[in-house]
C-alpha atoms as a PDB file:
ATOM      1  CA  UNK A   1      23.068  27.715  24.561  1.00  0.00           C
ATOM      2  CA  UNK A   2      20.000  25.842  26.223  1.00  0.00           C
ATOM      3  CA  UNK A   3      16.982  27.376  26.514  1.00  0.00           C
ATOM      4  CA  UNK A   4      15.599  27.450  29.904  1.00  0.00           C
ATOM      5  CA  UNK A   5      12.281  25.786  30.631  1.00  0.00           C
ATOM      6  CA  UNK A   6       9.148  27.577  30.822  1.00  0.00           C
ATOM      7  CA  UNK A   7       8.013  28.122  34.735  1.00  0.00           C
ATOM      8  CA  UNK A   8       4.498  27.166  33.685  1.00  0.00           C
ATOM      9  CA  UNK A   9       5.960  24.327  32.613  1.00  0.00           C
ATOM     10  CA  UNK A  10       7.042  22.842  35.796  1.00  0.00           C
ATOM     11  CA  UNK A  11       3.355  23.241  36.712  1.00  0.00           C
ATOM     12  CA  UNK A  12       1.190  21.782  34.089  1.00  0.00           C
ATOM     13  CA  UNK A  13       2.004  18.164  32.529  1.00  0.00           C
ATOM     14  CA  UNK A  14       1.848  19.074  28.727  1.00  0.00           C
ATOM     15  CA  UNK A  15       0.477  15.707  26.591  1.00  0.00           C
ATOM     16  CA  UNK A  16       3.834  14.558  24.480  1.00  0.00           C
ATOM     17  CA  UNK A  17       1.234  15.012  21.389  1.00  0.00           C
ATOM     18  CA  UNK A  18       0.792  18.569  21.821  1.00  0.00           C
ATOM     19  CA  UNK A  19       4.395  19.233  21.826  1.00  0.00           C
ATOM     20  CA  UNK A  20       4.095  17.788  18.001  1.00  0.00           C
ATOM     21  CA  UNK A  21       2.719  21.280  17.138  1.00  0.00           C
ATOM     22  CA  UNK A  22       5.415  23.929  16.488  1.00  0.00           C
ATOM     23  CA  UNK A  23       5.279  27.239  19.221  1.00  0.00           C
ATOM     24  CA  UNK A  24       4.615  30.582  17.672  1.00  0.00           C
ATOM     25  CA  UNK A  25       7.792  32.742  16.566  1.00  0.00           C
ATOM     26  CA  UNK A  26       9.281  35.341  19.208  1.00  0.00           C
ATOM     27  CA  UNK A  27       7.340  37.628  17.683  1.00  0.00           C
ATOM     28  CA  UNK A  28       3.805  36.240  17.672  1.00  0.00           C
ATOM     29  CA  UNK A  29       4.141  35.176  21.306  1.00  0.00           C
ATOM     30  CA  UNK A  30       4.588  38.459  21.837  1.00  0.00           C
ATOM     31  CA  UNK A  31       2.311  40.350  20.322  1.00  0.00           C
ATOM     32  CA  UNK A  32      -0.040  37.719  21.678  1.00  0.00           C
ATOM     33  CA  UNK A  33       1.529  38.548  25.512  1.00  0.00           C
ATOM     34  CA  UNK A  34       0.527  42.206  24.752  1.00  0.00           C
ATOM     35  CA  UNK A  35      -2.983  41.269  23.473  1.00  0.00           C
ATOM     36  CA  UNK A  36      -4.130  39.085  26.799  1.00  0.00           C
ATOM     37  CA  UNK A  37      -2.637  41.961  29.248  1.00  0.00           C
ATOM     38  CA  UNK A  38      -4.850  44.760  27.618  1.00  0.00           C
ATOM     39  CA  UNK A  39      -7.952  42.152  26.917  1.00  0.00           C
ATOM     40  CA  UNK A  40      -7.237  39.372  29.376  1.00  0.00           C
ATOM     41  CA  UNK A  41      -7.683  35.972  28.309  1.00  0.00           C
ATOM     42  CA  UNK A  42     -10.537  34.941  26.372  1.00  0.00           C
ATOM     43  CA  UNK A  43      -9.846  31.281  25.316  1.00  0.00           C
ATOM     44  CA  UNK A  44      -8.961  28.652  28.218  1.00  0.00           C
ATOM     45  CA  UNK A  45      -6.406  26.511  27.836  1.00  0.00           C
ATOM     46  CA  UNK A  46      -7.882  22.785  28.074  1.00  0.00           C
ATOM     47  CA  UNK A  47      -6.742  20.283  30.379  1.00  0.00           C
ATOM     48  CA  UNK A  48      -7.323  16.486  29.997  1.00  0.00           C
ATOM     49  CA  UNK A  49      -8.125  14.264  33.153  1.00  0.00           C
ATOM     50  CA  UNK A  50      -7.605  10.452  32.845  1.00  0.00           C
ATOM     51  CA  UNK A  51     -10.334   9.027  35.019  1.00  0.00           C
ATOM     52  CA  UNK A  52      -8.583   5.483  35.553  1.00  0.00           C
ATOM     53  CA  UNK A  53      -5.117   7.376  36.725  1.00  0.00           C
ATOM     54  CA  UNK A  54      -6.360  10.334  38.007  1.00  0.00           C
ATOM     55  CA  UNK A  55      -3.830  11.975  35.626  1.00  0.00           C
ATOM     56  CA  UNK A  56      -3.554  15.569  34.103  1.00  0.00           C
ATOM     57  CA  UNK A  57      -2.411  16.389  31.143  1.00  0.00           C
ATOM     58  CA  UNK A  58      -2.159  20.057  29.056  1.00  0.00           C
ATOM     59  CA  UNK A  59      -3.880  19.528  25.820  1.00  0.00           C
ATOM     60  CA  UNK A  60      -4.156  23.059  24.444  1.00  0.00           C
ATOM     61  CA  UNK A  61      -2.660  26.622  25.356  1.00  0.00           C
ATOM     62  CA  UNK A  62       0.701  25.913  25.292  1.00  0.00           C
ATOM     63  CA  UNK A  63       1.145  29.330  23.707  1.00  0.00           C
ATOM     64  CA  UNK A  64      -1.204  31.397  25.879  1.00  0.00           C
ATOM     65  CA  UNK A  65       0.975  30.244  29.118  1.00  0.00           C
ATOM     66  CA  UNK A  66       4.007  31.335  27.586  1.00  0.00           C
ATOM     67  CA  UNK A  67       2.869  34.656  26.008  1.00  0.00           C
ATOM     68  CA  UNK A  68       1.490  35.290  29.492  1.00  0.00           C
ATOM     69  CA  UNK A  69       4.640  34.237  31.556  1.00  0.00           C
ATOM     70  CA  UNK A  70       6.787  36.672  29.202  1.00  0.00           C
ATOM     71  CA  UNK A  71       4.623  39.588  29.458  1.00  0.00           C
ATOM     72  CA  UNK A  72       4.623  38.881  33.332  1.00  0.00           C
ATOM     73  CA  UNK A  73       0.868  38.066  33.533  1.00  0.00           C
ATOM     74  CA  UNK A  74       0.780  36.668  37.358  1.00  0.00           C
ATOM     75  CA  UNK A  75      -3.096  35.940  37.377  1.00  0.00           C
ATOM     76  CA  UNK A  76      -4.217  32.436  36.932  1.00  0.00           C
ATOM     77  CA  UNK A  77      -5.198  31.476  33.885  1.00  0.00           C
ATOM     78  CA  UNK A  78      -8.766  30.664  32.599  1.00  0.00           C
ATOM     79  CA  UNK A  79      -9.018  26.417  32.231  1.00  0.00           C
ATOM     80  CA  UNK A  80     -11.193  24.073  31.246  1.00  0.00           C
ATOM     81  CA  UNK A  81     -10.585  20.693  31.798  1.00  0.00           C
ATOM     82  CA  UNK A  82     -12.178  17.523  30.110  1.00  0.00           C
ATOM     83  CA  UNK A  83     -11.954  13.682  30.747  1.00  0.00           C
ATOM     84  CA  UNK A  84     -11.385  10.381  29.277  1.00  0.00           C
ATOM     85  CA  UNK A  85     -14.970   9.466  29.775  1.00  0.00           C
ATOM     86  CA  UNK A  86     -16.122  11.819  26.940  1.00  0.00           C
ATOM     87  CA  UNK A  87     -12.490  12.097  25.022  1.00  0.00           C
ATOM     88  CA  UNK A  88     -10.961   8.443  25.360  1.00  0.00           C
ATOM     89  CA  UNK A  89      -8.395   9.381  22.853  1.00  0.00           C
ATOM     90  CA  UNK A  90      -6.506  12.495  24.169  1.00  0.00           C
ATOM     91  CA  UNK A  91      -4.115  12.486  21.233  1.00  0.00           C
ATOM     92  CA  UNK A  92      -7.184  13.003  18.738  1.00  0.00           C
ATOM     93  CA  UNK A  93      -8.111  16.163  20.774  1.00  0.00           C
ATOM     94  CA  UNK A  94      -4.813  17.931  20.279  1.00  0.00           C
ATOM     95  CA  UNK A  95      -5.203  17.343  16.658  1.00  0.00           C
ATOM     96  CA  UNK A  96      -8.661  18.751  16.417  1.00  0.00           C
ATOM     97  CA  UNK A  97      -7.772  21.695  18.692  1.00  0.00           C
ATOM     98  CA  UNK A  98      -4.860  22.649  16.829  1.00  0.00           C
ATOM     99  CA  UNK A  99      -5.049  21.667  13.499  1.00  0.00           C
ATOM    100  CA  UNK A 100      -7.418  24.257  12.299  1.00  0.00           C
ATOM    101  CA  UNK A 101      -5.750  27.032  14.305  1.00  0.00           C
ATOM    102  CA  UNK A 102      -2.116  27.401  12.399  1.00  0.00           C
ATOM    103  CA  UNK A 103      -1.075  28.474   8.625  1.00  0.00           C
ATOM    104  CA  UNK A 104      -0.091  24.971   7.357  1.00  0.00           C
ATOM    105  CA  UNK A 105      -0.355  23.198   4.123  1.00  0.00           C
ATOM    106  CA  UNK A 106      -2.186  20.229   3.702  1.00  0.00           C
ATOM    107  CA  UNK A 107       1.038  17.840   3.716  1.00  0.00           C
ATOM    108  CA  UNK A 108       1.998  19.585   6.877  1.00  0.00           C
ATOM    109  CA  UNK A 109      -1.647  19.053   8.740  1.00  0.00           C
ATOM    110  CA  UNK A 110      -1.635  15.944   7.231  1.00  0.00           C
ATOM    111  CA  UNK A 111       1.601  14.781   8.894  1.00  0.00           C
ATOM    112  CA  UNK A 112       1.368  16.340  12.133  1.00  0.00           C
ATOM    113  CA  UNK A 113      -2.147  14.617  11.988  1.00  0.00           C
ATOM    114  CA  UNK A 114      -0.337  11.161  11.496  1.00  0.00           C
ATOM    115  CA  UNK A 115       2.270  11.673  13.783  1.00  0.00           C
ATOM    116  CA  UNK A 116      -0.176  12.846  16.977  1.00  0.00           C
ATOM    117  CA  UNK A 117      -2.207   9.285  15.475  1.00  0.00           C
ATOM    118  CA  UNK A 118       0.426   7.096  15.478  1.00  0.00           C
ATOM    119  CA  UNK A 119       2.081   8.326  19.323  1.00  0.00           C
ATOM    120  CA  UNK A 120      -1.468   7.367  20.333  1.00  0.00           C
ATOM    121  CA  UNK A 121      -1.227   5.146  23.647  1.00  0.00           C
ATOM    122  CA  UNK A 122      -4.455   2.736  21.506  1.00  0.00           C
ATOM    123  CA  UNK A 123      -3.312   3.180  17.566  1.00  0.00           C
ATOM    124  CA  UNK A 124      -0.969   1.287  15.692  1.00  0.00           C
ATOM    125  CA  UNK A 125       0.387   2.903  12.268  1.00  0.00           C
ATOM    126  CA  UNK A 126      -2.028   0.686  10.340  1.00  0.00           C
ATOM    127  CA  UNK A 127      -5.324   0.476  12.353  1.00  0.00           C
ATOM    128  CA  UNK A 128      -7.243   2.850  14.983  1.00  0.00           C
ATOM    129  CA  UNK A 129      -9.431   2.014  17.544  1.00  0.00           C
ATOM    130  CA  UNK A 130     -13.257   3.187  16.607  1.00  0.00           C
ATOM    131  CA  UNK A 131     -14.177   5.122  19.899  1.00  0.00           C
ATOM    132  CA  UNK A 132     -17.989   4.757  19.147  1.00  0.00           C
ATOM    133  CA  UNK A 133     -17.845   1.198  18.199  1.00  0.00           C
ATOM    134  CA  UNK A 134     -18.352  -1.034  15.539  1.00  0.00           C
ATOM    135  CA  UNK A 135     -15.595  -1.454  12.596  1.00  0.00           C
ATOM    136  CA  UNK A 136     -11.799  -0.165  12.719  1.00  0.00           C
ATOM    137  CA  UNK A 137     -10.884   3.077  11.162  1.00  0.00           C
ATOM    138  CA  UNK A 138      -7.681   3.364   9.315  1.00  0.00           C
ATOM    139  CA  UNK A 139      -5.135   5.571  10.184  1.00  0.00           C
ATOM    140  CA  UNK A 140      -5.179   7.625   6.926  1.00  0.00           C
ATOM    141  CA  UNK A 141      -8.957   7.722   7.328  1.00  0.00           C
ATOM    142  CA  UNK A 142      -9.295   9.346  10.575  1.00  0.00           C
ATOM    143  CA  UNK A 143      -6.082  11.494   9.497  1.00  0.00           C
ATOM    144  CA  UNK A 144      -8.045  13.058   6.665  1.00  0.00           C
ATOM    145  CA  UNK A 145     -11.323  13.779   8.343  1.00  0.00           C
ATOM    146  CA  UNK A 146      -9.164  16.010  10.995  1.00  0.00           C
ATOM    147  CA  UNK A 147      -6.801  17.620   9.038  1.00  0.00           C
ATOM    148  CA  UNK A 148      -9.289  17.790   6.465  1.00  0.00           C
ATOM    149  CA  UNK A 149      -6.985  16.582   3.220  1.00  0.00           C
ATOM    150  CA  UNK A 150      -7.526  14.315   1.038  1.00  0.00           C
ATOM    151  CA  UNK A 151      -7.222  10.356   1.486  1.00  0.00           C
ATOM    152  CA  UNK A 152      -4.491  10.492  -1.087  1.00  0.00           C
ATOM    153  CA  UNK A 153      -2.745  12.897   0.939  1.00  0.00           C
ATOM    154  CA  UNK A 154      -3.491  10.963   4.329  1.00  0.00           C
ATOM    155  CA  UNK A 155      -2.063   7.757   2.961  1.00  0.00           C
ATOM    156  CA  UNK A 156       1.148   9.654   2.171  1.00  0.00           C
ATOM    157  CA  UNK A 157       1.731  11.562   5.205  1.00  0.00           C
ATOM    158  CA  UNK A 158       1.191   7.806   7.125  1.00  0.00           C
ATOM    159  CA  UNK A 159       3.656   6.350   5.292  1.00  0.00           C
ATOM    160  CA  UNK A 160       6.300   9.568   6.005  1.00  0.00           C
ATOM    161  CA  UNK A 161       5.190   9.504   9.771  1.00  0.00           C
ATOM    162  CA  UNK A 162       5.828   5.925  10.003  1.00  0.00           C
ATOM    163  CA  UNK A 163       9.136   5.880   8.468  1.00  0.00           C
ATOM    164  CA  UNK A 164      11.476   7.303  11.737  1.00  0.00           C
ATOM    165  CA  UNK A 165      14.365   8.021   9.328  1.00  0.00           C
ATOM    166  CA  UNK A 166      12.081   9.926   7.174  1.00  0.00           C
ATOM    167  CA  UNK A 167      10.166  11.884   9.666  1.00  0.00           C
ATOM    168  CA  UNK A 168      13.295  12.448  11.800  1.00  0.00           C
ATOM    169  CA  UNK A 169      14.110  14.840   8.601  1.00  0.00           C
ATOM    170  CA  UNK A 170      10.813  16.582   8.638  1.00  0.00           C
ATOM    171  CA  UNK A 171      10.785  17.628  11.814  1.00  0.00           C
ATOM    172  CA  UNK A 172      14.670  18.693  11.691  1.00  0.00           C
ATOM    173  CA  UNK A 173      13.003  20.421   8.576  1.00  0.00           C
ATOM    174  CA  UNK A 174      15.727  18.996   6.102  1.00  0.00           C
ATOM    175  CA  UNK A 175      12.695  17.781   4.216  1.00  0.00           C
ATOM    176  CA  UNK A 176       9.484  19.321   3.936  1.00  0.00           C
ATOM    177  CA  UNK A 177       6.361  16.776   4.210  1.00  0.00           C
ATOM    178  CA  UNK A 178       5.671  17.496   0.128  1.00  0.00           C
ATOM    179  CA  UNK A 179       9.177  16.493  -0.366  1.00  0.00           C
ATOM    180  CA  UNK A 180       8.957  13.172   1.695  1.00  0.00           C
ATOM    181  CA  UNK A 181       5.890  12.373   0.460  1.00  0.00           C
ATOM    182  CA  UNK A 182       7.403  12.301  -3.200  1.00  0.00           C
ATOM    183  CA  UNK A 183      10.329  10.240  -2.036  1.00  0.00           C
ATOM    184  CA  UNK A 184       8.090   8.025  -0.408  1.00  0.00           C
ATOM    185  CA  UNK A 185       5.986   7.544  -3.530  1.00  0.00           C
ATOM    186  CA  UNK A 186       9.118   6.734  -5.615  1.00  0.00           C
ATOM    187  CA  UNK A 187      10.631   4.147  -3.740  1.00  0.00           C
ATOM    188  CA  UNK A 188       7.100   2.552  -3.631  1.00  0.00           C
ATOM    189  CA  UNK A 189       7.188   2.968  -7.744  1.00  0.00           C
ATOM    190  CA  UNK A 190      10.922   1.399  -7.719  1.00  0.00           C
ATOM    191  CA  UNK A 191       9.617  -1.471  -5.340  1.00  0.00           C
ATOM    192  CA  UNK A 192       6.929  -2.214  -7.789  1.00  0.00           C
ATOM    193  CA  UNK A 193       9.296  -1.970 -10.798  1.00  0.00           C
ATOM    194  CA  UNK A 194      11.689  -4.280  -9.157  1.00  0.00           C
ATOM    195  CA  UNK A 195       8.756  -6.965  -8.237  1.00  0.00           C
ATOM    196  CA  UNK A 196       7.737  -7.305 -11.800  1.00  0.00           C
ATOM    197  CA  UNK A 197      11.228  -7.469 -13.610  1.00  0.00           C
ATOM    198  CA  UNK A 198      12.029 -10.362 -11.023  1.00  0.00           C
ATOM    199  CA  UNK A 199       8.841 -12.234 -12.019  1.00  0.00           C
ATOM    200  CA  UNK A 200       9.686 -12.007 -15.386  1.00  0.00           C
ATOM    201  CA  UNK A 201      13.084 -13.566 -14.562  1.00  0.00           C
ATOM    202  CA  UNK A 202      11.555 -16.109 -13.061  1.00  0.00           C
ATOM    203  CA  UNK A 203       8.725 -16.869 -15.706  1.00  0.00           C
ATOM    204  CA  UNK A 204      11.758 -16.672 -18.449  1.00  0.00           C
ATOM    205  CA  UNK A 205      14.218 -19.515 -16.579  1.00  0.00           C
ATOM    206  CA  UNK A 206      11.500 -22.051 -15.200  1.00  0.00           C
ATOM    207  CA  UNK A 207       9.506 -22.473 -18.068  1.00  0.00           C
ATOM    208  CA  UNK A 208       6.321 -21.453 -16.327  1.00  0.00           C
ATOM    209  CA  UNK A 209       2.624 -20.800 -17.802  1.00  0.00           C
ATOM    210  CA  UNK A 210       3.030 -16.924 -17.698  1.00  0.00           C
ATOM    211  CA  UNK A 211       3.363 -15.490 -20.653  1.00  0.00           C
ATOM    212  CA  UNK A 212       6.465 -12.618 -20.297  1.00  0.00           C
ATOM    213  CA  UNK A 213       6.294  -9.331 -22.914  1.00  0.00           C
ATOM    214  CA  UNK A 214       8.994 -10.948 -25.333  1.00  0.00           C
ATOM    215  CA  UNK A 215       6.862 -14.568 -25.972  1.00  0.00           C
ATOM    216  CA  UNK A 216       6.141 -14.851 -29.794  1.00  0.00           C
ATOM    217  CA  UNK A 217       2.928 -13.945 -30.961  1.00  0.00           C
ATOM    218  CA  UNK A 218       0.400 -16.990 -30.135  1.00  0.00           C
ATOM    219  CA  UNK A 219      -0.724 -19.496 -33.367  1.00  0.00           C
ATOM    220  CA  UNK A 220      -4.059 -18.761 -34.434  1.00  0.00           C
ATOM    221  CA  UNK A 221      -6.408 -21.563 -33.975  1.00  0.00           C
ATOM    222  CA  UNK A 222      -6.928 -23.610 -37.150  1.00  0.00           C
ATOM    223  CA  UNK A 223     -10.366 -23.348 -38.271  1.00  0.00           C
ATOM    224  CA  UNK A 224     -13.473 -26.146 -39.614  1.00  0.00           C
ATOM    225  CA  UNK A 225     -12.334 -25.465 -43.263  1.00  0.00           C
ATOM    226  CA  UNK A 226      -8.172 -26.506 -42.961  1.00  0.00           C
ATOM    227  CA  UNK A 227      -7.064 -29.486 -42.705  1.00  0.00           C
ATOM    228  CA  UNK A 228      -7.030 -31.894 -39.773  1.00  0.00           C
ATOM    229  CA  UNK A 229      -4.093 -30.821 -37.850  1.00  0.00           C
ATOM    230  CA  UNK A 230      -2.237 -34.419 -38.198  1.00  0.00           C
ATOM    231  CA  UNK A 231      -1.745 -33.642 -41.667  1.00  0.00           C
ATOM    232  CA  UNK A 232      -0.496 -30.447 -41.909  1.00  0.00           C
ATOM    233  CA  UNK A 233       3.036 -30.739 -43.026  1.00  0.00           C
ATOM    234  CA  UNK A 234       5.784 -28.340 -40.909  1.00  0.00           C
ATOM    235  CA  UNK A 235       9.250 -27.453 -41.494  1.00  0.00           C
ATOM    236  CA  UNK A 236       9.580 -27.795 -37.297  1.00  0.00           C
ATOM    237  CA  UNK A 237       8.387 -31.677 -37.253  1.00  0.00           C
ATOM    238  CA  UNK A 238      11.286 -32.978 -34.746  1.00  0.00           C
ATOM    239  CA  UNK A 239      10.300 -36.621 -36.325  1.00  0.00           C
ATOM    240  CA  UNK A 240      10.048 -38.058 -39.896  1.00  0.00           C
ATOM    241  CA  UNK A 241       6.591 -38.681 -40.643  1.00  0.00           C
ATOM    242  CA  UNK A 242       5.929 -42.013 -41.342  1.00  0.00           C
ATOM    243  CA  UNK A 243       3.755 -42.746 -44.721  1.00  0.00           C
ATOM    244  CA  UNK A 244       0.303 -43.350 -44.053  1.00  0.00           C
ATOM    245  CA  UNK A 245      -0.671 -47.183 -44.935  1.00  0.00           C
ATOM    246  CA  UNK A 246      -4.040 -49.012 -45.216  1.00  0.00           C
ATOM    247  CA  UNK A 247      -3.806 -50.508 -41.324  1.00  0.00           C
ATOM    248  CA  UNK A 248      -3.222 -46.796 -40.429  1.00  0.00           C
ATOM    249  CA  UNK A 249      -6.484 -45.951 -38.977  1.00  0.00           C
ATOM    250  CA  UNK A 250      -6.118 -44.241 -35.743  1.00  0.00           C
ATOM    251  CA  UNK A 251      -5.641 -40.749 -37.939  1.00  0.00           C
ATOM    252  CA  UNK A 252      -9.173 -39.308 -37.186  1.00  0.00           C
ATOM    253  CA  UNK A 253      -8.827 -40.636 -33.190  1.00  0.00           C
ATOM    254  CA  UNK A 254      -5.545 -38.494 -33.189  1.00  0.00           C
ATOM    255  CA  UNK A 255      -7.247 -35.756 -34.642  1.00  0.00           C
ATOM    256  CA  UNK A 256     -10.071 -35.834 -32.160  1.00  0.00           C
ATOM    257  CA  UNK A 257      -6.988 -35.930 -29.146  1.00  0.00           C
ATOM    258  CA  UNK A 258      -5.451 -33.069 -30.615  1.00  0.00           C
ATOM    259  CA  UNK A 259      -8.236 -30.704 -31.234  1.00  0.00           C
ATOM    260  CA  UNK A 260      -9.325 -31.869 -27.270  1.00  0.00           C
ATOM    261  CA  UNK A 261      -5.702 -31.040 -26.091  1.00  0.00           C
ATOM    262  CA  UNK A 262      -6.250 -27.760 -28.027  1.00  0.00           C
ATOM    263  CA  UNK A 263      -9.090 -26.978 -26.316  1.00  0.00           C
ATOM    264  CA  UNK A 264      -8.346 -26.946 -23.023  1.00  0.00           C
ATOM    265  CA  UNK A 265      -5.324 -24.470 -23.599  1.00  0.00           C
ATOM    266  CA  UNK A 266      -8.168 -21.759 -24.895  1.00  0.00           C
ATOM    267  CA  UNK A 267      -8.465 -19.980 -27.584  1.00  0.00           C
ATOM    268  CA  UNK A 268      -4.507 -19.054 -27.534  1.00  0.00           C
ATOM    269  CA  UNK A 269      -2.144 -21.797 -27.539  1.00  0.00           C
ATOM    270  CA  UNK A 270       1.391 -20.594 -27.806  1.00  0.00           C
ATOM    271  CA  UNK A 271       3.772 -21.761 -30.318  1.00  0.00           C
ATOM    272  CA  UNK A 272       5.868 -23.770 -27.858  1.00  0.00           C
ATOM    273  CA  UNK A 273       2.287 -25.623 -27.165  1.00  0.00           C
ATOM    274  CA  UNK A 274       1.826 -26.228 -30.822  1.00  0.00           C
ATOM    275  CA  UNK A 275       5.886 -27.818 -31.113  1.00  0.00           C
ATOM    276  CA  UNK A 276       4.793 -30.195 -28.646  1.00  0.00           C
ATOM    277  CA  UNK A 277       1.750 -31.937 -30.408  1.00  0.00           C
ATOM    278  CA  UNK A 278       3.921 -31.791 -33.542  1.00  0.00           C
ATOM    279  CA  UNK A 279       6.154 -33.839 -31.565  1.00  0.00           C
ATOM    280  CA  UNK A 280       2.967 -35.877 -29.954  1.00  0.00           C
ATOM    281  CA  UNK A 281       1.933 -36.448 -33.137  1.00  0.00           C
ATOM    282  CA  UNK A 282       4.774 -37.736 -34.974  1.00  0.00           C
ATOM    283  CA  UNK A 283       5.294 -39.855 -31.749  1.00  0.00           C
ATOM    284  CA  UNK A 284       2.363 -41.930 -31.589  1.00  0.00           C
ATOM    285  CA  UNK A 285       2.250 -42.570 -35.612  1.00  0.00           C
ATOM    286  CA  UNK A 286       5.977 -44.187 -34.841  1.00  0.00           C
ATOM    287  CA  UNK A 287       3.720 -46.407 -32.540  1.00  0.00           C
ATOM    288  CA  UNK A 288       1.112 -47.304 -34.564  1.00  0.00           C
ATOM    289  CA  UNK A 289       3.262 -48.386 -37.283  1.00  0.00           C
ATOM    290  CA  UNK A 290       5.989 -50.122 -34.932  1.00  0.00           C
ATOM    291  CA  UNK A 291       6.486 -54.205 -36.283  1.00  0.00           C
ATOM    292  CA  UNK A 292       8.599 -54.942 -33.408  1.00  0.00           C
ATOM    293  CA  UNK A 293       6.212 -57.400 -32.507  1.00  0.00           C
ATOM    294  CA  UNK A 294       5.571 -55.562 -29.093  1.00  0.00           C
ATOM    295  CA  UNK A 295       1.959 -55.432 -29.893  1.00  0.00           C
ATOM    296  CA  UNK A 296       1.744 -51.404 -30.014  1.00  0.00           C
ATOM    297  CA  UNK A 297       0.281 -51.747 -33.301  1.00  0.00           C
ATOM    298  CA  UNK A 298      -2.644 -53.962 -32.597  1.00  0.00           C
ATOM    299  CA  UNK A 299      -3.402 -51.688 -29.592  1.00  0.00           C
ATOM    300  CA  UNK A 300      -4.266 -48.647 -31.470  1.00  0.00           C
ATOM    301  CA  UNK A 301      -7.281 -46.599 -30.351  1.00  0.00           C
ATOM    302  CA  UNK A 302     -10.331 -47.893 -32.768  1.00  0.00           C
ATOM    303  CA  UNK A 303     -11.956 -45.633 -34.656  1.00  0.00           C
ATOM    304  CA  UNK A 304     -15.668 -45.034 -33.838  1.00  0.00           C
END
């Protein structure tokens, strides 16, 4: 069965942000009824006026009007109407008129905060228009200075206002905002998980620089006291070392190459790095003792 619409309604223009804000229960509107026919009203309801347009919008006292209407208050109610020129950002009003007002969490100010935000005709879900000037305000930022939570708590309720799917179930209150704010948080935690495990693939089939979690412990660099690197012997040596011979001088300018090849890794070469000047090494003493007649062996670096 459809509810009938309100007959104030069909007289006042209410702002779609205000409608963000649940009505009070059957009950409270009318106990509240009862209380403004023995009182009378004692807070206006607040009307906006866009300036540019001309336009009027409801802002606040969506409750008032309909406590009045069902206790069958006929007298006009009390108003007070404000305009663009000194509240540019109507949506920002409704949130600091109403936020304060109702029995919420902080997760539930927080998102009703970042929902009346995000509808706003000049904010985006990332950035906000500074009103006074000057630099941007985020989103979360201006969410937790009205709703008065935490930035950690802004950011969240952002995200959950941002997502439709998400926020569709809030409001349909299958999930509460605590709830979607977890789920939020995990699938960021899975994204991240996901990023790094598909890096490490990566680093583990190219080959590249980065060192993934199951590389074998670096060499240690050899230090002034061992000997020269050329003529340390290795089970690993891909090449039969040649014997050294009296023309076979190019030992200490190898040495130098090495340590300077060394060097510019850091202090951590990794053992791969140290298989390849084995293989350097065993390489260019082929070279130098090549009688081919190619003239390799007359080209040798000179030792200075």
């Amino acid at each position: 069965m459809t509810t009938p619409k309100s007959k104030w309604r069909e007289k006042y223009s209410v702002h779609p942000t205000a409608d963000l804000f649940p009505m009070l229960s059957e009950t409270e509107l009318g106990d509240l009824g009862r209380d403004i026919k023995a009182r009378g009203q004692i807070e206006p309801i607040v009307l906006w006026c866009d300036l540019a347009t001309d336009k009027v919008e409801l802002v606040d006292g969506r409750n008032r009007l309909e406590a009045m209407e069902r206790a069958g208050i006929t007298t006009p109610p009390l108003t007070r109407t404000v305009t663009s020129g000194d509240y540019p950002n109507p949506a920002a009003l409704v949130v600091s008129l109403n936020i304060q007002r109702r029995h919420l969490t902080p997760s539930e100010r927080a998102n009703l905060a970042a929902k009346a935000l995000i509808l706003g005709d000049d904010l985006s879900c990332n950035v906000a228009r500074n009103p006074n000037g000057g630099r941007p305000q985020s989103v979360a930022g201006r969410v937790a200075k009205l709703a008065d939570v935490s930035k950690h708590t802004a950011l969240e309720q952002v995200a959950v206002a941002a997502d439709a799917a998400l926020q569709i179930q809030v409001d349909a209150k299958q999930l509460t905002p605590e709830a979607a704010g977890k789920m939020k948080r995990e699938k960021k935690k899975g994204a991240k998980k996901k990023k790094k495990e598909k890096e490490k693939t990566v680093v583990q089939t190219t080959g590249g620089t980065m060192t993934p979690a199951t590389t074998e412990p670096a060499t240690p660099t050899a230090t002034p006291t061992e000997a020269p690197i050329h003529q340390q012997s290795t089970t690993t040596d891909p090449v039969t070392r040649q014997p050294e011979s009296p023309l076979d001088f190019g030992d200490a300018a190898l040495d130098v190459l090495v340590r300077t090849i060394k060097a510019s890794w850091g202090q951590c070469p990794s053992a791969r790095h140290e298989s390849w000047l084995i293989t350097l090494r065993a390489v260019l003493h082929e070279l130098s003792a090549c009688d081919c007649g190619c003239g390799l062996r007359s080209e040798r670096m000179p030792v200075h």
